[in-house]
N, C-alpha and C. Protein backbone atom coordinates (compact mmCIF):
# COMPACT_ATOMS: atom_id res chain seq x y z
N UNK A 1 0.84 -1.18 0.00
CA UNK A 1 0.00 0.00 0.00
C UNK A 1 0.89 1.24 0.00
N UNK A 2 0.68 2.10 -0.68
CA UNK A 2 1.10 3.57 -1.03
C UNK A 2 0.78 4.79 0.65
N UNK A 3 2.34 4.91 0.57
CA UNK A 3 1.91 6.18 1.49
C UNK A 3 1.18 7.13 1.16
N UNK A 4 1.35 7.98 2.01
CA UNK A 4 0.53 9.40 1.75
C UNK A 4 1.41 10.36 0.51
N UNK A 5 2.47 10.14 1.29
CA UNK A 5 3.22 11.16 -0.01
C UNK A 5 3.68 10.62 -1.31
N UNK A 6 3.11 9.23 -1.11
CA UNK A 6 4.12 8.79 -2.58
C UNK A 6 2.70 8.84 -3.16
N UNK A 7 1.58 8.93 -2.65
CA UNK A 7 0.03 9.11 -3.24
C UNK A 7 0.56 11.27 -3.92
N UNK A 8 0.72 11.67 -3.00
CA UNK A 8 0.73 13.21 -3.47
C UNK A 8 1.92 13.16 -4.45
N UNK A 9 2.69 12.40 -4.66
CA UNK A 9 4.10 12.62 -5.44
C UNK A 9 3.15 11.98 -7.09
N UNK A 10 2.76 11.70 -6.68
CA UNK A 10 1.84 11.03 -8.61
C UNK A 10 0.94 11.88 -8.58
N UNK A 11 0.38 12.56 -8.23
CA UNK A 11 -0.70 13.52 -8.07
C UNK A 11 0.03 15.01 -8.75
N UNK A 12 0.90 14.75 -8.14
CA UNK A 12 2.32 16.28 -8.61
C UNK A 12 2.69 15.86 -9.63
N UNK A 13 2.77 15.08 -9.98
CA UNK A 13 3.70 14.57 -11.34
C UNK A 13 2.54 14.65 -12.32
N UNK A 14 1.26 13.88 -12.46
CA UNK A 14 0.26 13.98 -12.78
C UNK A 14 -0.51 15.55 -13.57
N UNK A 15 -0.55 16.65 -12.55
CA UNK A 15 -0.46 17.52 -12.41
C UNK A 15 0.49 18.66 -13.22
N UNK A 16 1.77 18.39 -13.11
CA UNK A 16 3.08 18.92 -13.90
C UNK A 16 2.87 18.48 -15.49
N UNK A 17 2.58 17.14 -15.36
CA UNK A 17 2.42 16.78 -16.98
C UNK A 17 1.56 17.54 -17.57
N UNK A 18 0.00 17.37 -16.88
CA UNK A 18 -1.02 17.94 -17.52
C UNK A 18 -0.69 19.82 -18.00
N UNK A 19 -0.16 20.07 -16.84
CA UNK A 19 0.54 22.05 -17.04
C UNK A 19 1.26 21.90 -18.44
N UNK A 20 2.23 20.88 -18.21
CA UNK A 20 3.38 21.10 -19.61
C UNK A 20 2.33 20.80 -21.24
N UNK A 21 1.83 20.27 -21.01
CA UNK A 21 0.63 19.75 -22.31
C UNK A 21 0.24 21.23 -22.91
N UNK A 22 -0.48 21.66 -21.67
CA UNK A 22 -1.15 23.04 -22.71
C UNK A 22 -1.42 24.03 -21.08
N UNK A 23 -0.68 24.50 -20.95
CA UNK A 23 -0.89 25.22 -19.39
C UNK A 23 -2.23 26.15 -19.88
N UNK A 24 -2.22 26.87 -20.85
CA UNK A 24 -3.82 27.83 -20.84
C UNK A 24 -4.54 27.23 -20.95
N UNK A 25 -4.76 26.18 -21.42
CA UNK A 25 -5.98 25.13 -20.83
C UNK A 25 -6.08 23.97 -19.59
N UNK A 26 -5.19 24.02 -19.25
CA UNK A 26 -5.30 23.33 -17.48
C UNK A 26 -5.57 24.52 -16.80
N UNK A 27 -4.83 25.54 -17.00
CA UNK A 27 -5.10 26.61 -16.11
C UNK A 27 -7.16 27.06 -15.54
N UNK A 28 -7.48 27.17 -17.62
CA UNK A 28 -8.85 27.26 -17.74
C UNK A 28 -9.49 26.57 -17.02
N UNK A 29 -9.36 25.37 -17.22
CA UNK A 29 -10.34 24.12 -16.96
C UNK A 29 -10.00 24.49 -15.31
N UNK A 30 -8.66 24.46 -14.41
CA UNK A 30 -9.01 24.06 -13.04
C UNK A 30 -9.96 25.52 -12.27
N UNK A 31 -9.44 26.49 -13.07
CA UNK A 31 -10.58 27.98 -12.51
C UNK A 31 -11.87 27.65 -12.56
N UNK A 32 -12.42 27.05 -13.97
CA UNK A 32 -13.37 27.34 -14.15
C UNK A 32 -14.17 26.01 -13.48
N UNK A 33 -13.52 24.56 -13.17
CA UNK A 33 -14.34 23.78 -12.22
C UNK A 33 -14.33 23.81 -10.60
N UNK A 34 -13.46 25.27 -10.38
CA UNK A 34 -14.02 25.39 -8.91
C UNK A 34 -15.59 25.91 -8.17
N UNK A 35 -16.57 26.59 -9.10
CA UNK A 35 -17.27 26.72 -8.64
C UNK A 35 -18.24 25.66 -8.86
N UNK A 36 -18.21 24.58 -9.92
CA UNK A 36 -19.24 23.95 -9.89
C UNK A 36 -19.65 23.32 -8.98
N UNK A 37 -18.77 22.87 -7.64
CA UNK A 37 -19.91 21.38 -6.91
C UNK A 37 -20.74 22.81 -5.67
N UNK A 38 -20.40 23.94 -6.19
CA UNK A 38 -21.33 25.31 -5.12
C UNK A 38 -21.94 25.53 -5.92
N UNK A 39 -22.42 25.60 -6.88
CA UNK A 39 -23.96 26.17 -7.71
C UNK A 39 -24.46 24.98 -8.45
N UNK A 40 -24.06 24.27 -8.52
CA UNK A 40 -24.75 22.67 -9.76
C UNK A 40 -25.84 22.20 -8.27
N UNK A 41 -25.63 21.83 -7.17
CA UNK A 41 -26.81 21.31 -6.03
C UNK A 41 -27.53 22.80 -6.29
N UNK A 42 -27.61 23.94 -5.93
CA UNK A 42 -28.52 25.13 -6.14
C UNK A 42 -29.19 24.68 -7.36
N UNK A 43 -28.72 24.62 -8.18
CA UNK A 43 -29.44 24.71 -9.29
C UNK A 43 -30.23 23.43 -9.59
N UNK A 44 -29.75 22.41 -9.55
CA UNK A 44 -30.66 21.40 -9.12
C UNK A 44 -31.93 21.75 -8.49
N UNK A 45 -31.82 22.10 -7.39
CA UNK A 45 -32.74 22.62 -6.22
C UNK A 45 -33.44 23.18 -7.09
N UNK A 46 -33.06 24.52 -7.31
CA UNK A 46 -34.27 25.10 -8.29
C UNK A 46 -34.79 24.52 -9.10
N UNK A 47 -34.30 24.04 -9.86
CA UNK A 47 -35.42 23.30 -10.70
C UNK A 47 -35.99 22.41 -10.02
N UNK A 48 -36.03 21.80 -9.48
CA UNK A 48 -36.83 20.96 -8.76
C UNK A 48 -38.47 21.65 -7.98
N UNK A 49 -37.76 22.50 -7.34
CA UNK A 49 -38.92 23.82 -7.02
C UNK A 49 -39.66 24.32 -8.42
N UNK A 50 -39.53 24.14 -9.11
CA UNK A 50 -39.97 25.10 -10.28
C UNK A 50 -41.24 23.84 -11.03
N UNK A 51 -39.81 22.62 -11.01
CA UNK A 51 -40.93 21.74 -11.78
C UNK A 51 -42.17 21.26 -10.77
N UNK A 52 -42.19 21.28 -9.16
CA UNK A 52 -42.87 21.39 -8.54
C UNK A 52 -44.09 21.84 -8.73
N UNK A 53 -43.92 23.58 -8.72
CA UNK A 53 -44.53 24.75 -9.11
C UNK A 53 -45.72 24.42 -10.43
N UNK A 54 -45.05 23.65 -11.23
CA UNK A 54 -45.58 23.57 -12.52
C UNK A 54 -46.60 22.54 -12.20
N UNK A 55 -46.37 21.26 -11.93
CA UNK A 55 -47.20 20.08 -11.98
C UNK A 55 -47.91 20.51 -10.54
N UNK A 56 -48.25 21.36 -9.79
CA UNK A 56 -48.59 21.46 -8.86
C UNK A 56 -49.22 20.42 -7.23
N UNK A 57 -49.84 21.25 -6.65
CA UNK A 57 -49.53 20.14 -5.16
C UNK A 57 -50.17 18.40 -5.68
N UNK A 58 -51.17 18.06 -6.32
CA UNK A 58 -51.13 17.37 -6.58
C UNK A 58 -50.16 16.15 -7.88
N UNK A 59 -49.83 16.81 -8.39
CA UNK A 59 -48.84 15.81 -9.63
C UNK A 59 -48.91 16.14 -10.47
N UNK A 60 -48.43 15.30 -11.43
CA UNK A 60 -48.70 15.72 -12.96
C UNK A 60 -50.06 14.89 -13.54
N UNK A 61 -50.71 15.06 -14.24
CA UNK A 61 -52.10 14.51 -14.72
C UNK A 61 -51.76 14.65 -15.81
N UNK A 62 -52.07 12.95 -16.71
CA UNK A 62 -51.68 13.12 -18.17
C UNK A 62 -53.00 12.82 -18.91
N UNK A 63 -54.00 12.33 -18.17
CA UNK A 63 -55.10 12.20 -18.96
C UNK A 63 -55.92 12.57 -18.24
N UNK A 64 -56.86 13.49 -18.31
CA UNK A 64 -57.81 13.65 -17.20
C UNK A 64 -59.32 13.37 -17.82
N UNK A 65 -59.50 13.99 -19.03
CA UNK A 65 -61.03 13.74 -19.60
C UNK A 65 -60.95 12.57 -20.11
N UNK A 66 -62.38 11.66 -20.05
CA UNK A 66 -63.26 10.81 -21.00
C UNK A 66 -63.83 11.21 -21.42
N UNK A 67 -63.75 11.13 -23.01
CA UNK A 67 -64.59 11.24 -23.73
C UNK A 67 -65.59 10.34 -24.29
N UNK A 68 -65.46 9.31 -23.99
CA UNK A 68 -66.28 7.89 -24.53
C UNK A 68 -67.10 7.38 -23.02
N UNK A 69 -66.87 8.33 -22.48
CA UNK A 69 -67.79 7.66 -21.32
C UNK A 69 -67.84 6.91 -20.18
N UNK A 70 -66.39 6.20 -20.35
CA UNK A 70 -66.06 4.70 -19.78
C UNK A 70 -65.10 5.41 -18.88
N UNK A 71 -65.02 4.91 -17.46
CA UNK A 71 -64.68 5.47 -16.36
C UNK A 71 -63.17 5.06 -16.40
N UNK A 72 -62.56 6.13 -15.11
CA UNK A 72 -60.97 6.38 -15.36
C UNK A 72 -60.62 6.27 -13.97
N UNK A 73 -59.55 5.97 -14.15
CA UNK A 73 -58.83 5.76 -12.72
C UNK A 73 -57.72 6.23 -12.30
N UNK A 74 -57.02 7.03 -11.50
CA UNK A 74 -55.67 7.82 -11.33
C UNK A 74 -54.43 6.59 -10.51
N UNK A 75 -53.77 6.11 -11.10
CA UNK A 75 -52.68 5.44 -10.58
C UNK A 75 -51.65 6.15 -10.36
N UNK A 76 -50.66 6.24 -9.36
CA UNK A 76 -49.06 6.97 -9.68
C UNK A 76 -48.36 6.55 -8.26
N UNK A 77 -47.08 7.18 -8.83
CA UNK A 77 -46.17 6.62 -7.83
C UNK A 77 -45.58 7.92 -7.58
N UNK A 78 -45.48 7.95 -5.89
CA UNK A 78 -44.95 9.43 -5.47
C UNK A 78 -45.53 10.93 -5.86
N UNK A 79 -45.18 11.43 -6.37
CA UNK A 79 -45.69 12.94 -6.93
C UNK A 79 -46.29 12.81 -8.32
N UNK A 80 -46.27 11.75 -9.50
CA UNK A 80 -46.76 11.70 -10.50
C UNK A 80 -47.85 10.90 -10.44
N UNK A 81 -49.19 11.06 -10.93
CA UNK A 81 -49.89 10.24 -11.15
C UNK A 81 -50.11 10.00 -12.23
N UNK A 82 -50.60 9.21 -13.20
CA UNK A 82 -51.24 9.14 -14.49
C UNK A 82 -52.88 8.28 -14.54
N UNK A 83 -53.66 9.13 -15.17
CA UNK A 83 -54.95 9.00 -15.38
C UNK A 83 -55.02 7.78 -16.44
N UNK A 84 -55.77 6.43 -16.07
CA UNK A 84 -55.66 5.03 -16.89
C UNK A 84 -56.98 4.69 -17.17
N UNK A 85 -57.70 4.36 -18.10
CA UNK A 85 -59.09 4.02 -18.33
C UNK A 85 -58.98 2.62 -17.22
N UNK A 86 -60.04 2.41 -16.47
CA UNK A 86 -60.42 1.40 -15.33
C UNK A 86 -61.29 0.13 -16.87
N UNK A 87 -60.64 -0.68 -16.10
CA UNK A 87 -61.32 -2.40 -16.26
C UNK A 87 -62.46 -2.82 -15.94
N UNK A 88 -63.79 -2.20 -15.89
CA UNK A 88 -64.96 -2.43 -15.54
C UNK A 88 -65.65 -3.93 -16.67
């Protein structure tokens, strides 16, 4: 098993290679993925609230009218339901 530093010594080396390749684009890439794991859960979140918002407190309803007469039944799982013509 690998120490600690011979774990950080491939990590550095790792690291050094990737700089020597194309440093304005390692550079890019490590700036620009520091903020993601702080706004990607937010934003998640929001949408989640939003699609909430939309299908409202009860769910989403994909069929709601009969038109032929023949009775309907709401099945779903969790927050979605879907409207199914019943087996009479």
């Amino acid at each position: 098993m690998k120490t600690i530093s011979e774990r950080l010594a491939v990590i550095r080396a790792t690291l050094f290679l990737l700089y020597q390749c194309n440093a304005r684009a390692f550079t890019t890439s490590a700036i620009a993925s520091l903020p993601e794991p702080l706004f990607f859960p937010t934003i998640l979140f929001l949408l989640q609230k939003l699609f909430e918002r939309l299908t409202g407190p009860r769910g989403l309803h994909l069929a709601t009218a009969s038109y032929d007469g023949t009775d309907r039944r709401s099945i779903g799982a969790g927050q979605v339901t879907f409207d199914v013509l019943a087996d009479n």
